[in-house]
PDB file of N, CA and C in Angstrom:
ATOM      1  N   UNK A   1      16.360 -66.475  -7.480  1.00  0.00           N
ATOM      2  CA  UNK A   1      15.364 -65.612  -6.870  1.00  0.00           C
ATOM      3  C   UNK A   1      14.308 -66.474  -6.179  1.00  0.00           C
ATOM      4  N   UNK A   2      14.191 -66.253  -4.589  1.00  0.00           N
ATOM      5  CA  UNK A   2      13.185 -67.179  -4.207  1.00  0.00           C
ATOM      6  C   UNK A   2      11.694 -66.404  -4.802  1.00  0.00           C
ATOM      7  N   UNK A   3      10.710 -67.396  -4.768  1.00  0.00           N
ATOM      8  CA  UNK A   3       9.071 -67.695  -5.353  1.00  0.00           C
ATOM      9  C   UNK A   3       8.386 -67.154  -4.235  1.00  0.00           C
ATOM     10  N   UNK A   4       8.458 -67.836  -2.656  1.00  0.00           N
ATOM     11  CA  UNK A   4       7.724 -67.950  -1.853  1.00  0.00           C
ATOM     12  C   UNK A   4       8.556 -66.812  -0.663  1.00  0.00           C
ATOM     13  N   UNK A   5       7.385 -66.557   0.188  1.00  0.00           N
ATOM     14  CA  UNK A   5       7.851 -65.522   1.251  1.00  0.00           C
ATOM     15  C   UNK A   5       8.712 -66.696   2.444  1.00  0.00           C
ATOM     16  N   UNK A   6       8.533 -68.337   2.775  1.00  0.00           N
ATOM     17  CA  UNK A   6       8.970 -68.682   3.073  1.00  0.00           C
ATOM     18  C   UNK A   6      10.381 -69.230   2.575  1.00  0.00           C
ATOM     19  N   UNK A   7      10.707 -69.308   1.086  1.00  0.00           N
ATOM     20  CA  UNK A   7      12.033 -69.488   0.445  1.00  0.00           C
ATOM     21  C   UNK A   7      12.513 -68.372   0.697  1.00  0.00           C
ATOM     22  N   UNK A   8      12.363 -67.275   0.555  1.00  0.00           N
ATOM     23  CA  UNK A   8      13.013 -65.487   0.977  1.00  0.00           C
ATOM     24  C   UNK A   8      13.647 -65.665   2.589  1.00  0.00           C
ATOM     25  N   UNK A   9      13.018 -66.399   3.094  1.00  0.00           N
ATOM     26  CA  UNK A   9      13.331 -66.559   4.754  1.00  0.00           C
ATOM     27  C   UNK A   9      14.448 -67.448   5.050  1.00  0.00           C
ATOM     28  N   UNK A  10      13.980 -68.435   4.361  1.00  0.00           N
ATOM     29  CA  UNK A  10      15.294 -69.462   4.158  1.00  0.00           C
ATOM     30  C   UNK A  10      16.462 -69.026   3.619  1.00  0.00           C
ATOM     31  N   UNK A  11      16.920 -68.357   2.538  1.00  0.00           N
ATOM     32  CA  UNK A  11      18.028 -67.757   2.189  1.00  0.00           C
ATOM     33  C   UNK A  11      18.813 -66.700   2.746  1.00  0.00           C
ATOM     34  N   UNK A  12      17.689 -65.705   3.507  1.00  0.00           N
ATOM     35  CA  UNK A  12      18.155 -65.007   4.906  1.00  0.00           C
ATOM     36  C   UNK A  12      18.864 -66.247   5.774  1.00  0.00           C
ATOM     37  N   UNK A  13      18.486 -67.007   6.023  1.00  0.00           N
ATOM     38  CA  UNK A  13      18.849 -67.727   7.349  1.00  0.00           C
ATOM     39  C   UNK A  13      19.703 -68.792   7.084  1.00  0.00           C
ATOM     40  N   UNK A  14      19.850 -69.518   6.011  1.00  0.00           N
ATOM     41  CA  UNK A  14      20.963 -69.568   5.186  1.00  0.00           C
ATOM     42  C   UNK A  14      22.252 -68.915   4.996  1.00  0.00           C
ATOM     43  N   UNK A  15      22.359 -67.998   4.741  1.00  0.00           N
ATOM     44  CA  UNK A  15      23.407 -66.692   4.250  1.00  0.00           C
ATOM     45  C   UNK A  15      23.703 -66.626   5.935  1.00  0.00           C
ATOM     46  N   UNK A  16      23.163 -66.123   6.688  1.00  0.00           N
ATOM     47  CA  UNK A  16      23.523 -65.940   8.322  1.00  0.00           C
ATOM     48  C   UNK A  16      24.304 -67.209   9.090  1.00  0.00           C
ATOM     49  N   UNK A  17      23.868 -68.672   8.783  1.00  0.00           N
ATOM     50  CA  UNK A  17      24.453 -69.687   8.844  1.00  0.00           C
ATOM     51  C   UNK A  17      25.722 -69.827   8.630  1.00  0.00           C
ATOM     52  N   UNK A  18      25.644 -69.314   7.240  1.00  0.00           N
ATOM     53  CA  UNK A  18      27.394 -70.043   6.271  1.00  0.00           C
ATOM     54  C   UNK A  18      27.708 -68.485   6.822  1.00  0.00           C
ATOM     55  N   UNK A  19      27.739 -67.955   7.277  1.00  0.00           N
ATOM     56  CA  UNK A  19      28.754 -66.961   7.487  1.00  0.00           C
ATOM     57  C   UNK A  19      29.300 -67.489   9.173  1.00  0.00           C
ATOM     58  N   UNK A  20      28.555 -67.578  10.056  1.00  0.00           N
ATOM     59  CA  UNK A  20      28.127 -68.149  11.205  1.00  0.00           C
ATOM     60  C   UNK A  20      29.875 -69.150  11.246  1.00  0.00           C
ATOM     61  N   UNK A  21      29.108 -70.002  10.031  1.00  0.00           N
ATOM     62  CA  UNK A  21      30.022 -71.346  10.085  1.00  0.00           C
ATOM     63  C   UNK A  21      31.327 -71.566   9.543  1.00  0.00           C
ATOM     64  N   UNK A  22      31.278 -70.278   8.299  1.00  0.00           N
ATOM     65  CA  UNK A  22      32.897 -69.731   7.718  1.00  0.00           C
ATOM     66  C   UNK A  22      33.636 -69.085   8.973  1.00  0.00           C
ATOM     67  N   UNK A  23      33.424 -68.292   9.834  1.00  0.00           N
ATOM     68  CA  UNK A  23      33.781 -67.243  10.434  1.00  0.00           C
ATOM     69  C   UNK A  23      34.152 -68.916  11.784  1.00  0.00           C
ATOM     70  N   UNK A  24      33.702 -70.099  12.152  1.00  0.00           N
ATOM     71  CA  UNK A  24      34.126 -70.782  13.151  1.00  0.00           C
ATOM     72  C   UNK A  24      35.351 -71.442  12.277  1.00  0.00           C
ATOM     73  N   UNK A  25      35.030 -71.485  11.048  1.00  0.00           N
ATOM     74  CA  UNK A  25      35.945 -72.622  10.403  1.00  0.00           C
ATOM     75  C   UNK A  25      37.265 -72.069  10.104  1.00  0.00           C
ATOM     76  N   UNK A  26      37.063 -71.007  10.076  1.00  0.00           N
ATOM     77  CA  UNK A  26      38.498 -69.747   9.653  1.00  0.00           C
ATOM     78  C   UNK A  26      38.885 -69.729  11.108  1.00  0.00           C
ATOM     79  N   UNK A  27      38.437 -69.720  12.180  1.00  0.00           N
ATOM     80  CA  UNK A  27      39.318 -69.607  14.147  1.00  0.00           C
ATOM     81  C   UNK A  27      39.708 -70.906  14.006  1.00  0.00           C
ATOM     82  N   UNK A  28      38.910 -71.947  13.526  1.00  0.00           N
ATOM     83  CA  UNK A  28      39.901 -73.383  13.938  1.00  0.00           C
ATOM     84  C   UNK A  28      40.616 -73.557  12.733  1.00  0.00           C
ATOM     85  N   UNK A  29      41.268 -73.071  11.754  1.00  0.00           N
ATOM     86  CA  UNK A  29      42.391 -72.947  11.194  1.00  0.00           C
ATOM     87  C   UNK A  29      43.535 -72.085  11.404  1.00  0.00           C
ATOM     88  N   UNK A  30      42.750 -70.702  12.027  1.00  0.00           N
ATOM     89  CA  UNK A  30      44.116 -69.857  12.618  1.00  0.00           C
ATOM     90  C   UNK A  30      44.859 -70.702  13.960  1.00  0.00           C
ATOM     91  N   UNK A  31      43.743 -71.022  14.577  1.00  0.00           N
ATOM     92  CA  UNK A  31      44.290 -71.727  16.028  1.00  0.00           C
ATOM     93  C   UNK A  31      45.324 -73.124  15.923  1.00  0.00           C
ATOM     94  N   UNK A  32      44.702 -73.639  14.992  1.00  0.00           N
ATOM     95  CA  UNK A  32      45.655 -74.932  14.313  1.00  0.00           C
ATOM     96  C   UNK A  32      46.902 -74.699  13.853  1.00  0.00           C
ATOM     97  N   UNK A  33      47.070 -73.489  12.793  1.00  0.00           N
ATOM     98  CA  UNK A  33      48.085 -72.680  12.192  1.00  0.00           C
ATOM     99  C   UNK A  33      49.001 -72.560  13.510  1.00  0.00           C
ATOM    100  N   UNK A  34      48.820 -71.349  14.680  1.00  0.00           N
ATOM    101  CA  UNK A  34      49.254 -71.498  15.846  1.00  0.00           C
ATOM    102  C   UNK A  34      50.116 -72.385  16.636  1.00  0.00           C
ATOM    103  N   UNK A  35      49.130 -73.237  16.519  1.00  0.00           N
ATOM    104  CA  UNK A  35      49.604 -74.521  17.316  1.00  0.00           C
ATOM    105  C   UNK A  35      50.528 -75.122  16.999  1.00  0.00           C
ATOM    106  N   UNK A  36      50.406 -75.475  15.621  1.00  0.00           N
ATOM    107  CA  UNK A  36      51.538 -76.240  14.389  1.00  0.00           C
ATOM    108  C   UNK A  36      52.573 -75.525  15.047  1.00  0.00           C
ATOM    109  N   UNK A  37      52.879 -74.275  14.498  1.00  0.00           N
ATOM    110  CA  UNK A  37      53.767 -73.352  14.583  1.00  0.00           C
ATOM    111  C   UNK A  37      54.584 -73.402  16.357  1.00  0.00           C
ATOM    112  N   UNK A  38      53.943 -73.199  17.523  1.00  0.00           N
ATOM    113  CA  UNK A  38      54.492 -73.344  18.093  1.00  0.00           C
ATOM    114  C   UNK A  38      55.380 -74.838  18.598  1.00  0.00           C
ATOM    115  N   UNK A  39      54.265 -75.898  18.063  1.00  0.00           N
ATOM    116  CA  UNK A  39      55.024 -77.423  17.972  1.00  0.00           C
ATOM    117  C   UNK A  39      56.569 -77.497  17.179  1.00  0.00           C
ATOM    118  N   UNK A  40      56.828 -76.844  16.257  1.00  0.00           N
ATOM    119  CA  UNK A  40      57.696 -76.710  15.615  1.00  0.00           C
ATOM    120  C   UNK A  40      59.025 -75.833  16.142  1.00  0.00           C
ATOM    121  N   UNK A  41      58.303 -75.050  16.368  1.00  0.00           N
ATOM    122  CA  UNK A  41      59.555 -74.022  17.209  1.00  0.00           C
ATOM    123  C   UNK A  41      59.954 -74.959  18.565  1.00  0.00           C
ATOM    124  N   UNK A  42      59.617 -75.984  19.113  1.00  0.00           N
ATOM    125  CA  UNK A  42      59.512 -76.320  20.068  1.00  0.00           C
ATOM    126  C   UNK A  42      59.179 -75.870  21.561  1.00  0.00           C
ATOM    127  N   UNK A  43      58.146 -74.701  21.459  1.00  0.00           N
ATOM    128  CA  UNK A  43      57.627 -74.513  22.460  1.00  0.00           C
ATOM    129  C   UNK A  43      56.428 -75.528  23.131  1.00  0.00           C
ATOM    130  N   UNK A  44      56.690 -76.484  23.760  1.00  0.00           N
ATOM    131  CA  UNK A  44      56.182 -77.622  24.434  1.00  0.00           C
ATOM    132  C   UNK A  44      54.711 -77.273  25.297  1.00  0.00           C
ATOM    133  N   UNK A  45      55.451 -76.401  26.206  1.00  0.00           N
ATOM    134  CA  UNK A  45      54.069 -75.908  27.353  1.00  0.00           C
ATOM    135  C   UNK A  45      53.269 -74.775  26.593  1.00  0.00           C
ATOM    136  N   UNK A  46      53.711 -74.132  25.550  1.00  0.00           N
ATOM    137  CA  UNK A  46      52.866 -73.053  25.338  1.00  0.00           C
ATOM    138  C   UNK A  46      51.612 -73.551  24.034  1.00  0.00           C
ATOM    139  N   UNK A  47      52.450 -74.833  23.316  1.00  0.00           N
ATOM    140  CA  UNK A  47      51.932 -75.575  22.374  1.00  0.00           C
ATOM    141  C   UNK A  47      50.871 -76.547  23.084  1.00  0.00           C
ATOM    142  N   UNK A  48      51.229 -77.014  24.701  1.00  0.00           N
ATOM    143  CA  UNK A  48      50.132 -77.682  25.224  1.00  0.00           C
ATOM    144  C   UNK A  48      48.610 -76.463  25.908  1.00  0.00           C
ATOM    145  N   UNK A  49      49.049 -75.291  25.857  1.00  0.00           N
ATOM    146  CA  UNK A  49      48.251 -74.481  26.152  1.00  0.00           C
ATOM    147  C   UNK A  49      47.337 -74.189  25.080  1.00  0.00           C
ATOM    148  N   UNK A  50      47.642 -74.137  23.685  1.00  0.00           N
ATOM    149  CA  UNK A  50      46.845 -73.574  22.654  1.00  0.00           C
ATOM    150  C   UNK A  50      46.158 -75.217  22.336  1.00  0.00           C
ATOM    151  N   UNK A  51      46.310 -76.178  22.524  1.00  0.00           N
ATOM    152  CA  UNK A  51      45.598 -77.390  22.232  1.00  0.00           C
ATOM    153  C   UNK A  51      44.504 -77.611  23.242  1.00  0.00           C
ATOM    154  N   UNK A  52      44.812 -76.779  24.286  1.00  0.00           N
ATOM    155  CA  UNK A  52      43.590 -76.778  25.001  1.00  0.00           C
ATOM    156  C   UNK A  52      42.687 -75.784  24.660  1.00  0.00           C
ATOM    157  N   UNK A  53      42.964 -74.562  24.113  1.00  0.00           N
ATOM    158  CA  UNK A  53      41.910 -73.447  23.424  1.00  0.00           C
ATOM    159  C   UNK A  53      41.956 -74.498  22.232  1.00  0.00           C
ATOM    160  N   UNK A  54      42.507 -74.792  21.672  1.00  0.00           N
ATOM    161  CA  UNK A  54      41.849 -75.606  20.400  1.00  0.00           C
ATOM    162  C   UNK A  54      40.957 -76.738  20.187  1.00  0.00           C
ATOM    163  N   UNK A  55      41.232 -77.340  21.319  1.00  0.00           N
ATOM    164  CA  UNK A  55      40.309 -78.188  21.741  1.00  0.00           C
ATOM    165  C   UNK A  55      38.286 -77.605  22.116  1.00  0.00           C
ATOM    166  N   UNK A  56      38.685 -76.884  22.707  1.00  0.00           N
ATOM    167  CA  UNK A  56      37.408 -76.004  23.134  1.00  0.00           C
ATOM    168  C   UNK A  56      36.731 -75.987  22.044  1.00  0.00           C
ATOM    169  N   UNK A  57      37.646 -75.067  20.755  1.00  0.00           N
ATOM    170  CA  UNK A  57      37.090 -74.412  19.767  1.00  0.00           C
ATOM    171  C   UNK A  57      36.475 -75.502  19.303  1.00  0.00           C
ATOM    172  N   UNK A  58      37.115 -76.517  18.663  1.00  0.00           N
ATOM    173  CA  UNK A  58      36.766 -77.738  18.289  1.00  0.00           C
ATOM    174  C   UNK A  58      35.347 -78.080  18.560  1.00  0.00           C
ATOM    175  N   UNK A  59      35.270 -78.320  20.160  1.00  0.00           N
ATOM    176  CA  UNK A  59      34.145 -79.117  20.487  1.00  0.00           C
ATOM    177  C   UNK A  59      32.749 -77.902  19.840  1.00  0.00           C
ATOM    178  N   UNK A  60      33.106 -76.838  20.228  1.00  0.00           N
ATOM    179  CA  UNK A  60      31.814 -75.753  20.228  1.00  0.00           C
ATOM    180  C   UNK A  60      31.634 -75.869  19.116  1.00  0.00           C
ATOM    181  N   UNK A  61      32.386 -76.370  17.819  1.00  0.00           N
ATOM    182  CA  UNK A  61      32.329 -75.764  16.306  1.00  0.00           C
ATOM    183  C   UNK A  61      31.428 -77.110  16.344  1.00  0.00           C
ATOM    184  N   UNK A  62      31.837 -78.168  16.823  1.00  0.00           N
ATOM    185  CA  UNK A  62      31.197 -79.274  16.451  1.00  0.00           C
ATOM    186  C   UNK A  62      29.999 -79.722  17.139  1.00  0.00           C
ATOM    187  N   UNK A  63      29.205 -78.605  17.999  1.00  0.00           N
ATOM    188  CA  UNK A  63      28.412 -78.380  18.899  1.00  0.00           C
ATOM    189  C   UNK A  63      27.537 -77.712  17.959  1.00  0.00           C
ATOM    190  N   UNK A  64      27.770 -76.621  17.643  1.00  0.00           N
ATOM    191  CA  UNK A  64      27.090 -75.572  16.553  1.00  0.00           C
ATOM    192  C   UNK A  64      26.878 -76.385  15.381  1.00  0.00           C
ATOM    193  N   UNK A  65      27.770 -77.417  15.254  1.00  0.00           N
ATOM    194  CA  UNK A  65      27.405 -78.199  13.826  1.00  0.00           C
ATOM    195  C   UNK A  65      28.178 -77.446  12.200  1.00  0.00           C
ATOM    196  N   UNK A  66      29.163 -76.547  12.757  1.00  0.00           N
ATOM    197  CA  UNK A  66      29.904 -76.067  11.813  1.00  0.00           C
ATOM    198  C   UNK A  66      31.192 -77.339  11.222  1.00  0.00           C
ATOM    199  N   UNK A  67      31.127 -78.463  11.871  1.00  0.00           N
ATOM    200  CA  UNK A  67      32.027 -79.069  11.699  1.00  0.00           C
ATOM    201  C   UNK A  67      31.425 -80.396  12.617  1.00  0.00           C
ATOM    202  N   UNK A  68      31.775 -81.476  11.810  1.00  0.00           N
ATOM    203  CA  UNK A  68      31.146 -82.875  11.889  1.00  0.00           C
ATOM    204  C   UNK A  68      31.851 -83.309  13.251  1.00  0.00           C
ATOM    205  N   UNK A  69      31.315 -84.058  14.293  1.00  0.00           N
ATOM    206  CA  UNK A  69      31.560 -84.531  15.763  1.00  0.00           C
ATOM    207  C   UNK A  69      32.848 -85.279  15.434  1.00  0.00           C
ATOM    208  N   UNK A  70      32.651 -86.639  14.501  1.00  0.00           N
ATOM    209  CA  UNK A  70      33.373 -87.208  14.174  1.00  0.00           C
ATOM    210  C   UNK A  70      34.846 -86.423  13.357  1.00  0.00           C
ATOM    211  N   UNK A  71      34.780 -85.738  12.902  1.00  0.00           N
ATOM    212  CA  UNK A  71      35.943 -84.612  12.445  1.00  0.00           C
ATOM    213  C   UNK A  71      36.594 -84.171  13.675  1.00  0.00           C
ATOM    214  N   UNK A  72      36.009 -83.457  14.286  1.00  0.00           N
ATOM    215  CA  UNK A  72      35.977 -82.608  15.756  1.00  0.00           C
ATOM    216  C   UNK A  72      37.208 -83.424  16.556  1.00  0.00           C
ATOM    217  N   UNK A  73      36.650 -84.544  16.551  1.00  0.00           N
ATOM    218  CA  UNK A  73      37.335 -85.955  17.438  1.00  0.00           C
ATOM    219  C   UNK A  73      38.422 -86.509  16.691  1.00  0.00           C
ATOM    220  N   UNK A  74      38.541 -86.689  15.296  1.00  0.00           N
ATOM    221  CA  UNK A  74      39.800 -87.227  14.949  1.00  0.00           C
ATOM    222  C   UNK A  74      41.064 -85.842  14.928  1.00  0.00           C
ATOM    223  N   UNK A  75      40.274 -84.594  14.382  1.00  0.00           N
ATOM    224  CA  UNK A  75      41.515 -83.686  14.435  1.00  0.00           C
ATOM    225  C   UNK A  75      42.019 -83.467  16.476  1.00  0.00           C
ATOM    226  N   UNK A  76      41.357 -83.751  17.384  1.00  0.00           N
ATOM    227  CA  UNK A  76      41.653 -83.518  18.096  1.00  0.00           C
ATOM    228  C   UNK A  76      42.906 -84.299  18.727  1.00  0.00           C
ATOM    229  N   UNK A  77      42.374 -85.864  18.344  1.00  0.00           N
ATOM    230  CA  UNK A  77      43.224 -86.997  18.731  1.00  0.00           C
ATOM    231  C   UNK A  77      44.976 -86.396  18.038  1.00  0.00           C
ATOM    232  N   UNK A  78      44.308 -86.347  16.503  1.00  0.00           N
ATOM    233  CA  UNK A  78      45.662 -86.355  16.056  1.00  0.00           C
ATOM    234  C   UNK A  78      46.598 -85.292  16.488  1.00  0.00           C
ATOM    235  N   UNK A  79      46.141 -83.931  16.986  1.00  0.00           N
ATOM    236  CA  UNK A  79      46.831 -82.819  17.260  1.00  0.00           C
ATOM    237  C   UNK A  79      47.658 -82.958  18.557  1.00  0.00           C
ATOM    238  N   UNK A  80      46.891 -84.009  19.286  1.00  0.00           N
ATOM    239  CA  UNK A  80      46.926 -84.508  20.980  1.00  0.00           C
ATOM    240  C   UNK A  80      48.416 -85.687  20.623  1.00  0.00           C
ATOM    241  N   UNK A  81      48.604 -86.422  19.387  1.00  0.00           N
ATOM    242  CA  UNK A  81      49.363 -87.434  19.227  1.00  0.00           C
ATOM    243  C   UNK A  81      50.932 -86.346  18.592  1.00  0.00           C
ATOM    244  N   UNK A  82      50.208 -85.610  18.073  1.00  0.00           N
ATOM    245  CA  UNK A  82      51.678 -84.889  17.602  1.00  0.00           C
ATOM    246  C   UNK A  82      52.553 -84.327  19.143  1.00  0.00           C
ATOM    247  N   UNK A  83      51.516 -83.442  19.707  1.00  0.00           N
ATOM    248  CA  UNK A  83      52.093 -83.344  21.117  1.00  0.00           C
ATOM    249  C   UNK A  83      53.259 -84.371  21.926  1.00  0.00           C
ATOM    250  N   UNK A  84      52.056 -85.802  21.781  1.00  0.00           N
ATOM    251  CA  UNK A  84      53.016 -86.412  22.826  1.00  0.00           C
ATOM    252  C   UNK A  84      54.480 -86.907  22.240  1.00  0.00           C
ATOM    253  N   UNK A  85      54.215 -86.761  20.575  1.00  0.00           N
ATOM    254  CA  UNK A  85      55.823 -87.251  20.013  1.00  0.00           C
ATOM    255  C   UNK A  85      56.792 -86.204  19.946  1.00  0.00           C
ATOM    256  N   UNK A  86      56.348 -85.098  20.597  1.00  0.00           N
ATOM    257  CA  UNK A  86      57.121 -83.321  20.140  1.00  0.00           C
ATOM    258  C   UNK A  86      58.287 -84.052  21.883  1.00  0.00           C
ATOM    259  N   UNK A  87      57.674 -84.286  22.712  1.00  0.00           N
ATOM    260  CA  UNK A  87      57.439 -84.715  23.941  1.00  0.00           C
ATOM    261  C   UNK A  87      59.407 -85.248  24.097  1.00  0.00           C
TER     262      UNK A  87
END
């Protein structure tokens, strides 16, 4: 239970955050899910199409700060390296 009218504010804005940041972190796992999936089936061009929406997502999540720059950048590389060996 917050004390102060400014701790009451913080836990509002808090709670709005982590939902904010669950709700980006759950699209860049469906989109990943996706992607995998079409890498596997061997759809090539449609798998290079969703790495570019995934990419996006990526950067914005890691823009918003829902997800660390440095994260952002290695899952990107690696998703970009599976590509070129599907290749």
């Amino acid at each position: 239970m917050p004390n102060t009218k400014s701790a009451e504010r913080r836990k509002r804005n808090s709670a709005r955050k982590n939902l904010r940041n669950r709700s980006a972190k759950s699209r860049l796992h469906t989109l990943e899910r996706s992607y995998l999936e079409l890498l596997t089936a061997g759809k090539k061009d449609d798998a290079a199409k969703e790495l570019r929406t995934l990419t996006s997502a990526l950067d914005k999540a890691a823009k918003s700060g829902a997800v660390h720059r440095a994260t952002a950048n290695r899952k990107k590389s690696r998703l970009a390296l599976r590509l070129a060996k599907a290749k």
